[in-house]
Protein backbone atom coordinates (compact mmCIF):
# COMPACT_ATOMS: atom_id res chain seq x y z
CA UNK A 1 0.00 0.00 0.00
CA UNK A 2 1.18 3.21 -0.77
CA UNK A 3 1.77 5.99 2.08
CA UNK A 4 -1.29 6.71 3.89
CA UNK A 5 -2.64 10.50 4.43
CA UNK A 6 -2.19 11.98 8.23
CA UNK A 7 -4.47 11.94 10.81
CA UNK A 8 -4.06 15.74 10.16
CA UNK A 9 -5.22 15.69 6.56
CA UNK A 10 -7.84 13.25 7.38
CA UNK A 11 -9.54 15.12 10.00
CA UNK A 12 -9.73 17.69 7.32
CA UNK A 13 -12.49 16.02 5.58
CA UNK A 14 -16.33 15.84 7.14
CA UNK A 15 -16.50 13.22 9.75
CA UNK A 16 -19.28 10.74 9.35
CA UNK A 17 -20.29 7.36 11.49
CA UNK A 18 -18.81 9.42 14.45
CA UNK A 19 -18.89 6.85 17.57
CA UNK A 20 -16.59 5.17 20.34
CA UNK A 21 -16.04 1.54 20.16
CA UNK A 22 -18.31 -0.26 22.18
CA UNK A 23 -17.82 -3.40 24.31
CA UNK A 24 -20.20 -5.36 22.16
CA UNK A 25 -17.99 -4.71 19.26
CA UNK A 26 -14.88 -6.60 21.12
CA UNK A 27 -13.17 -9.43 19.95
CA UNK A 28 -11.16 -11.91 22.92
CA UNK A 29 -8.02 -9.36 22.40
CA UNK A 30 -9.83 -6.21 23.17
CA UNK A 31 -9.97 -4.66 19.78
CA UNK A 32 -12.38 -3.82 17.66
CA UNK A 33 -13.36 -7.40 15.85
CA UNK A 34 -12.74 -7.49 12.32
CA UNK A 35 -16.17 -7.71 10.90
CA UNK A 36 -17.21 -4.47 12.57
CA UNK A 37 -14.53 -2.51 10.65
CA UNK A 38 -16.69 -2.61 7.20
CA UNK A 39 -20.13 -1.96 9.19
CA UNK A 40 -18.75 0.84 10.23
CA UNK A 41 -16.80 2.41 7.31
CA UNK A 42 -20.33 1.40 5.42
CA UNK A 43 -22.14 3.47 7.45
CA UNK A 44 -19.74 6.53 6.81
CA UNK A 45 -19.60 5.74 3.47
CA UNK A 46 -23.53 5.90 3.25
CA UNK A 47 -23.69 8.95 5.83
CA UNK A 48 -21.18 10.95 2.89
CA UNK A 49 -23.63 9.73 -0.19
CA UNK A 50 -26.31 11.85 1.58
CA UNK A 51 -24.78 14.68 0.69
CA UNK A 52 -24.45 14.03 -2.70
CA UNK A 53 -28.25 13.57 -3.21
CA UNK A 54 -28.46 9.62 -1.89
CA UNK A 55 -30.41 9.68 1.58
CA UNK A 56 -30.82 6.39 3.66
CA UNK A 57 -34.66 6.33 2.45
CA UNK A 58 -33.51 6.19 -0.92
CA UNK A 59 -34.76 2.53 -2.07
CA UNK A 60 -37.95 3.04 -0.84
CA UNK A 61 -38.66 6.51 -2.36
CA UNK A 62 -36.98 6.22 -5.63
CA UNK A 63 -36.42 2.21 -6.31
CA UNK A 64 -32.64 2.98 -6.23
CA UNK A 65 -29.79 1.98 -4.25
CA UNK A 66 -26.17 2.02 -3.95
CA UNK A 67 -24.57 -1.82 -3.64
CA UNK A 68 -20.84 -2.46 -2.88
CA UNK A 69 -19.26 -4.31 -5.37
CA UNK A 70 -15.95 -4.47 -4.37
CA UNK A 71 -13.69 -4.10 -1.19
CA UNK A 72 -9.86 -3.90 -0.66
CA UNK A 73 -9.41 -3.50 3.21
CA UNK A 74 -5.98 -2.55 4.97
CA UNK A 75 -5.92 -2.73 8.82
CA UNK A 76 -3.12 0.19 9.39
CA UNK A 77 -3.33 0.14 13.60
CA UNK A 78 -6.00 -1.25 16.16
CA UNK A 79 -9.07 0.07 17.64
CA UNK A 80 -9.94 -0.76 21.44
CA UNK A 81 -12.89 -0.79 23.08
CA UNK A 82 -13.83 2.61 24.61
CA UNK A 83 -11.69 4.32 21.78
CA UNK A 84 -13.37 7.60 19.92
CA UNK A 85 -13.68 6.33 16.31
CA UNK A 86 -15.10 8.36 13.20
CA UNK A 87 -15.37 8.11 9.30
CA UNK A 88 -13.78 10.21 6.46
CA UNK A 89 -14.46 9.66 2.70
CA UNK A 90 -12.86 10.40 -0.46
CA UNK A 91 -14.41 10.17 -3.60
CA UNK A 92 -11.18 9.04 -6.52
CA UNK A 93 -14.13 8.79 -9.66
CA UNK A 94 -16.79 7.49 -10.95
CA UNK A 95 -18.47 6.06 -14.33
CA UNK A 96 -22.11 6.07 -15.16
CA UNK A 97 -22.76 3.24 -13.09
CA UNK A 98 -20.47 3.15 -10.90
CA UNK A 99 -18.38 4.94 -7.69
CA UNK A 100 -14.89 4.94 -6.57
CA UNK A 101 -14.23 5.75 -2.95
CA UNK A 102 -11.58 5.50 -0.36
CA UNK A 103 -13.47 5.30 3.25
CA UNK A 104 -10.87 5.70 6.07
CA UNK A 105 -11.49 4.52 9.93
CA UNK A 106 -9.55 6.85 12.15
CA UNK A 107 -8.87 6.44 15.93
CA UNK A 108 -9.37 9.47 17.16
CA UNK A 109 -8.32 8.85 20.70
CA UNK A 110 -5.25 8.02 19.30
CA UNK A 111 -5.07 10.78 16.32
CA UNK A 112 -4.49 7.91 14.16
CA UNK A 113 -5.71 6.14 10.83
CA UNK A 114 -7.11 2.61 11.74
CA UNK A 115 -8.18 1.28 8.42
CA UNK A 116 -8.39 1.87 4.91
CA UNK A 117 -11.43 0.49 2.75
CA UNK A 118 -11.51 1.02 -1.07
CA UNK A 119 -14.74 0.28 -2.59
CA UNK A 120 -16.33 0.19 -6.07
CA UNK A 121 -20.11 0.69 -5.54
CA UNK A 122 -22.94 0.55 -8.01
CA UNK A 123 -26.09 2.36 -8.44
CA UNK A 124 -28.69 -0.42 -8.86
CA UNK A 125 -32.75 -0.29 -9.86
CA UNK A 126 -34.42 -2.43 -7.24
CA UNK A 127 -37.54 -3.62 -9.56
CA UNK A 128 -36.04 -5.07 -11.87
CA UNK A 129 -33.09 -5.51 -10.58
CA UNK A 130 -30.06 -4.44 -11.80
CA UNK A 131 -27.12 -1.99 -12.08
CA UNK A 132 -28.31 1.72 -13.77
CA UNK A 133 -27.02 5.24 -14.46
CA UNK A 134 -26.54 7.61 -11.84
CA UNK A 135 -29.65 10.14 -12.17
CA UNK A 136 -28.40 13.55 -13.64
CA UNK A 137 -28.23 15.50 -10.25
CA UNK A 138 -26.58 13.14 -8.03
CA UNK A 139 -23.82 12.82 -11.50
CA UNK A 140 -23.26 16.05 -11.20
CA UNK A 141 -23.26 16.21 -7.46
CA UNK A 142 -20.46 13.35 -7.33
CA UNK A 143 -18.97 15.06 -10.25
CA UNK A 144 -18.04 17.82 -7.81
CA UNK A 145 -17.49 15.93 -4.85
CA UNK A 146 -15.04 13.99 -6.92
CA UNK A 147 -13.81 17.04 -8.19
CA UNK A 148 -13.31 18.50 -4.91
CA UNK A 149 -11.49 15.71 -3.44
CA UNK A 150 -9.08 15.72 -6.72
CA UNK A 151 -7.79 18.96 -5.08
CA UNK A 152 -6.22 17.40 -1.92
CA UNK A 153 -3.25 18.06 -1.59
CA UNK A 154 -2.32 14.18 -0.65
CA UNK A 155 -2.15 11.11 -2.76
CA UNK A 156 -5.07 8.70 -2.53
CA UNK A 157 -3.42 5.17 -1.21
CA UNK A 158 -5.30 2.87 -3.39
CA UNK A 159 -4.21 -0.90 -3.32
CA UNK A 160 -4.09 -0.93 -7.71
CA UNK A 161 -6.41 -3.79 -7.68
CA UNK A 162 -9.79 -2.33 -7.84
CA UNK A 163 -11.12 0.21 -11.02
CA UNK A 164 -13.57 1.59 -12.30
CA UNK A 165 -15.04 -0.39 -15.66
């Protein structure tokens, strides 16, 4: 993996998913167990699309949603239970069907970056199902979020195995 952003930059974007670890998240070495790491960079990751035009309602008012396709996760430093957690997101592209995204985990008790998730995710029609264009405004709305995020002034540390098609 390439180098990874500071906690400085990071903190720089909006924070989403904003939470401390709780007990019930703990594995038998008092972290943060491994499954909950996606749940909760999901959740970020859906809390950022809001913005953009997607709100949590949006299957059920519009027949739409937005499916993961892919993941690449890197585990960069623990979280423990009790420790002040919260979600960043950067947007790297998108085609007409399709998202590119870079959803960090930070540990901010720690000032730290816990985990990096790259993800490809879709736009998909419910009834019948199946991937679809983005609608026009939310396009355009990722178009600027995307272009936004192009102007950071740090590299996005993508593993080089997942793309757009």
């Amino acid at each position: 993996m390439p180098a990874v952003p500071s906690y400085e930059e990071l903190v720089a974007l909006p924070a989403y998913s904003v939470q401390v670890v709780p007990l019930a998240f703990e594995d038998n070495n008092g972290q943060l167990n491994v499954r909950h790491y996606l749940g909760i960079g999901s959740e970020g990751l859906d809390e950022s699309l809001a913005s953009v035009g997607i709100p949590s309602n949006w299957p059920t008012k519009f027949g739409l949603a937005h499916l993961s396709a892919e993941h690449h996760v890197t585990y960069v430093h623990e979280l423990r239970t009790g420790d002040r957690m919260s979600v960043r997101v950067r947007l790297l592209g998108r085609s007409e069907r399709a998202v590119h995204a870079l959803v960090f985990v930070l540990d901010d008790t720690r000032e730290q970056l816990s985990t990096v998730i790259e993800e490809i995710i879709l736009c998909v029609r419910l009834d019948p199902r199946g991937t679809e264009p983005w609608p026009d405004e939310i396009a355009a709305n990722l178009d600027a979020r995307i272009a936004e995020h192009a102007a950071l002034t740090w590299s996005p540390p993508t593993s080089g195995c997942l793309a757009l098609r």
